[in-house]
Protein backbone atom coordinates (compact mmCIF):
# COMPACT_ATOMS: atom_id res chain seq x y z
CA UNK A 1 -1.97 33.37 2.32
CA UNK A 2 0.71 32.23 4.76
CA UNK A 3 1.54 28.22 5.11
CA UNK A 4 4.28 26.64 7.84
CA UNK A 5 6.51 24.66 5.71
CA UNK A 6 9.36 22.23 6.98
CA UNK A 7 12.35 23.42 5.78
CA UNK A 8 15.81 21.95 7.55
CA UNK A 9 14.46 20.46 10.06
CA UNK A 10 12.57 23.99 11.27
CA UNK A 11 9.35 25.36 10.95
CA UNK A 12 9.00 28.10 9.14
CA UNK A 13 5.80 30.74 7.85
CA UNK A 14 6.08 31.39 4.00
CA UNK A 15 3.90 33.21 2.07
CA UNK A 16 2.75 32.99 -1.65
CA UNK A 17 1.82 36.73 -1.45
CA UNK A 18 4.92 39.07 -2.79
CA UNK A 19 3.52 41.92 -0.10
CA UNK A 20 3.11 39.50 2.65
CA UNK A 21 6.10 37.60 1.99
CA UNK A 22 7.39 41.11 2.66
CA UNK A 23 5.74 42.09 5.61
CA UNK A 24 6.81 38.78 7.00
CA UNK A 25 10.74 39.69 5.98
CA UNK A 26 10.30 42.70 7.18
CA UNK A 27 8.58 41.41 10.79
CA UNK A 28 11.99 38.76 11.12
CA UNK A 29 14.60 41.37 10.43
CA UNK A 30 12.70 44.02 13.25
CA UNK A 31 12.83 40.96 15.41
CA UNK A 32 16.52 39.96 14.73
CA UNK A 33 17.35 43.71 15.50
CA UNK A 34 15.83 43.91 18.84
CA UNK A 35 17.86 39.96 19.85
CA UNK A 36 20.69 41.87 18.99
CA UNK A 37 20.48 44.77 21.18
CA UNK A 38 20.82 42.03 23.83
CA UNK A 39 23.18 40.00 22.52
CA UNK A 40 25.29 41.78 20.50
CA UNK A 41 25.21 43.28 16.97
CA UNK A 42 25.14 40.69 14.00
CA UNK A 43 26.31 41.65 10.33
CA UNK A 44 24.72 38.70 8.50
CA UNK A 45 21.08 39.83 9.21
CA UNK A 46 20.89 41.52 5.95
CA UNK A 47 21.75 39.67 3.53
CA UNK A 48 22.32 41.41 0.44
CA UNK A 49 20.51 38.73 -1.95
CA UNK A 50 17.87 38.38 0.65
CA UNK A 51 17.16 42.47 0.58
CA UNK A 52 16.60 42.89 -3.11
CA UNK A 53 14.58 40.20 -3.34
CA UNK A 54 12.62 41.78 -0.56
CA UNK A 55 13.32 45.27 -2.18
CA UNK A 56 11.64 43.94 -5.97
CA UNK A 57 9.04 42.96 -4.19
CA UNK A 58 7.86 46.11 -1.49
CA UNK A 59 5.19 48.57 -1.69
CA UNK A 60 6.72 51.66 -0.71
CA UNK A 61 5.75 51.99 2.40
CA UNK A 62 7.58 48.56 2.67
CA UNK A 63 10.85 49.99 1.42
CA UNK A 64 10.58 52.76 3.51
CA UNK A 65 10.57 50.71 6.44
CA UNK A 66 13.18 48.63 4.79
CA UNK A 67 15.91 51.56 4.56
CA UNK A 68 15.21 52.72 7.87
CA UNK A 69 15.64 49.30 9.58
CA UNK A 70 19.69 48.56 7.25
CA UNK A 71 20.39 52.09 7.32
CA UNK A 72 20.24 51.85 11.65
CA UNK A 73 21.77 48.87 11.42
CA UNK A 74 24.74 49.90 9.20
CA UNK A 75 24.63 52.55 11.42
CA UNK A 76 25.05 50.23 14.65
CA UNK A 77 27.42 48.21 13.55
CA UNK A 78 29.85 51.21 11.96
CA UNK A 79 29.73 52.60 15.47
CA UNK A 80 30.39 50.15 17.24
CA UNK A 81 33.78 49.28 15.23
CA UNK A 82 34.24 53.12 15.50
CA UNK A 83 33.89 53.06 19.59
CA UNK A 84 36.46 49.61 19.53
CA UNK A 85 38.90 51.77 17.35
CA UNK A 86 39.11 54.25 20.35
CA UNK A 87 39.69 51.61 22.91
CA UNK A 88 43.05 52.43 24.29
CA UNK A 89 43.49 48.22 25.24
CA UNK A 90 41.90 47.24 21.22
CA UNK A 91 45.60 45.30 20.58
CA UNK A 92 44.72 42.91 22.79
CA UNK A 93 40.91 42.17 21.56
CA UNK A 94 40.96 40.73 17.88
CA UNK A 95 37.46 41.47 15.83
CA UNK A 96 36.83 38.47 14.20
CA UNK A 97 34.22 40.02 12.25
CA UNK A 98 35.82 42.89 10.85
CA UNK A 99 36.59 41.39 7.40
CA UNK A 100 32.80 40.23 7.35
CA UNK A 101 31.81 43.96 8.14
CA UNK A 102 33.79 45.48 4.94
CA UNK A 103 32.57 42.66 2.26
CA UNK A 104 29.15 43.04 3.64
CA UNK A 105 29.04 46.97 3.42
CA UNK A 106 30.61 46.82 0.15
CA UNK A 107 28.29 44.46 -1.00
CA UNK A 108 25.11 46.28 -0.16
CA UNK A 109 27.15 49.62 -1.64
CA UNK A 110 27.08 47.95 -5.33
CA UNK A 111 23.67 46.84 -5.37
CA UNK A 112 22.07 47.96 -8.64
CA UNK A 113 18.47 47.32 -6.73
CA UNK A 114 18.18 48.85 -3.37
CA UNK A 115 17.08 52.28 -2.69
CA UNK A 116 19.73 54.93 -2.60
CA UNK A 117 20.06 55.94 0.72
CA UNK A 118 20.95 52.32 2.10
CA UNK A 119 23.56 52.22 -0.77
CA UNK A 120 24.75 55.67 0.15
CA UNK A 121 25.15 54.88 4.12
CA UNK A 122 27.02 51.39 3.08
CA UNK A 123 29.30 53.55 0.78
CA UNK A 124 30.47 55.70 4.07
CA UNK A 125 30.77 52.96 5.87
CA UNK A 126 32.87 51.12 3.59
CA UNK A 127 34.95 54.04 2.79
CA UNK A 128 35.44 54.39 6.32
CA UNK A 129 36.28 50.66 7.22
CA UNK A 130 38.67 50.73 3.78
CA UNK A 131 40.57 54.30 4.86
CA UNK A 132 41.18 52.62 8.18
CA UNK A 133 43.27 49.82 6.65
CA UNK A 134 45.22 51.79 4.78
């Protein structure tokens, strides 16, 4: 059963079924993904607190969809630091969110909870993003 709470000053749907709750997670992070094709790729959509909670909670179905939606998005955003790296002008861009980018993969490569292959594709990337500042 879904309710709109109040929360902030925003409305928001919440759910006081764990599969639902997850479907609805789920629904918002698919959504986020496709805003930021237009506007530009966002690290903070995945939370790492935010995905195991979601993660304790899926069917497996649910989790499958899960890993497929981080792992492409892990996937986005590695690439997209990879293309920058190439630039021949990248000295005079800065990438204000490249510090976010290697706490975020690393954080979501020592989760204990999440399924193995989002953990394994956040391990790459943060090997790669670590190498690089060597």
């Amino acid at each position: 059963m879904t309710k709109v709470v109040m929360i902030d000053d925003k409305l928001h749907v919440v759910s006081e079924n764990e599969a639902e709750a997850a479907t609805l997670y789920i629904s918002q992070l698919r959504s986020e993904m496709e805003e930021d094709a237009s506007d530009g790729l966002r690290v903070n959509i995945f939370e790492r607190r935010d995905l195991q909670l979601a993660w304790k909670t899926s069917t497996a179905a649910q989790k499958k969809e899960l890993t497929e939606l981080v792992v492409r998005h892990i996937d986005d955003v590695w690439n997209n630091h990879i293309r920058f790296s190439k630039r021949s002008d990248k000295a005079k861009w800065s990438d204000p969110w490249g510090y976010i980018t290697v706490r975020w993969v690393k954080n979501i490569s020592e989760s204990g909870i999440l399924g193995a292959e989002i953990v394994a594709e956040a391990r790459k990337a943060y090997e790669w993003y670590t190498r690089k500042q060597e």
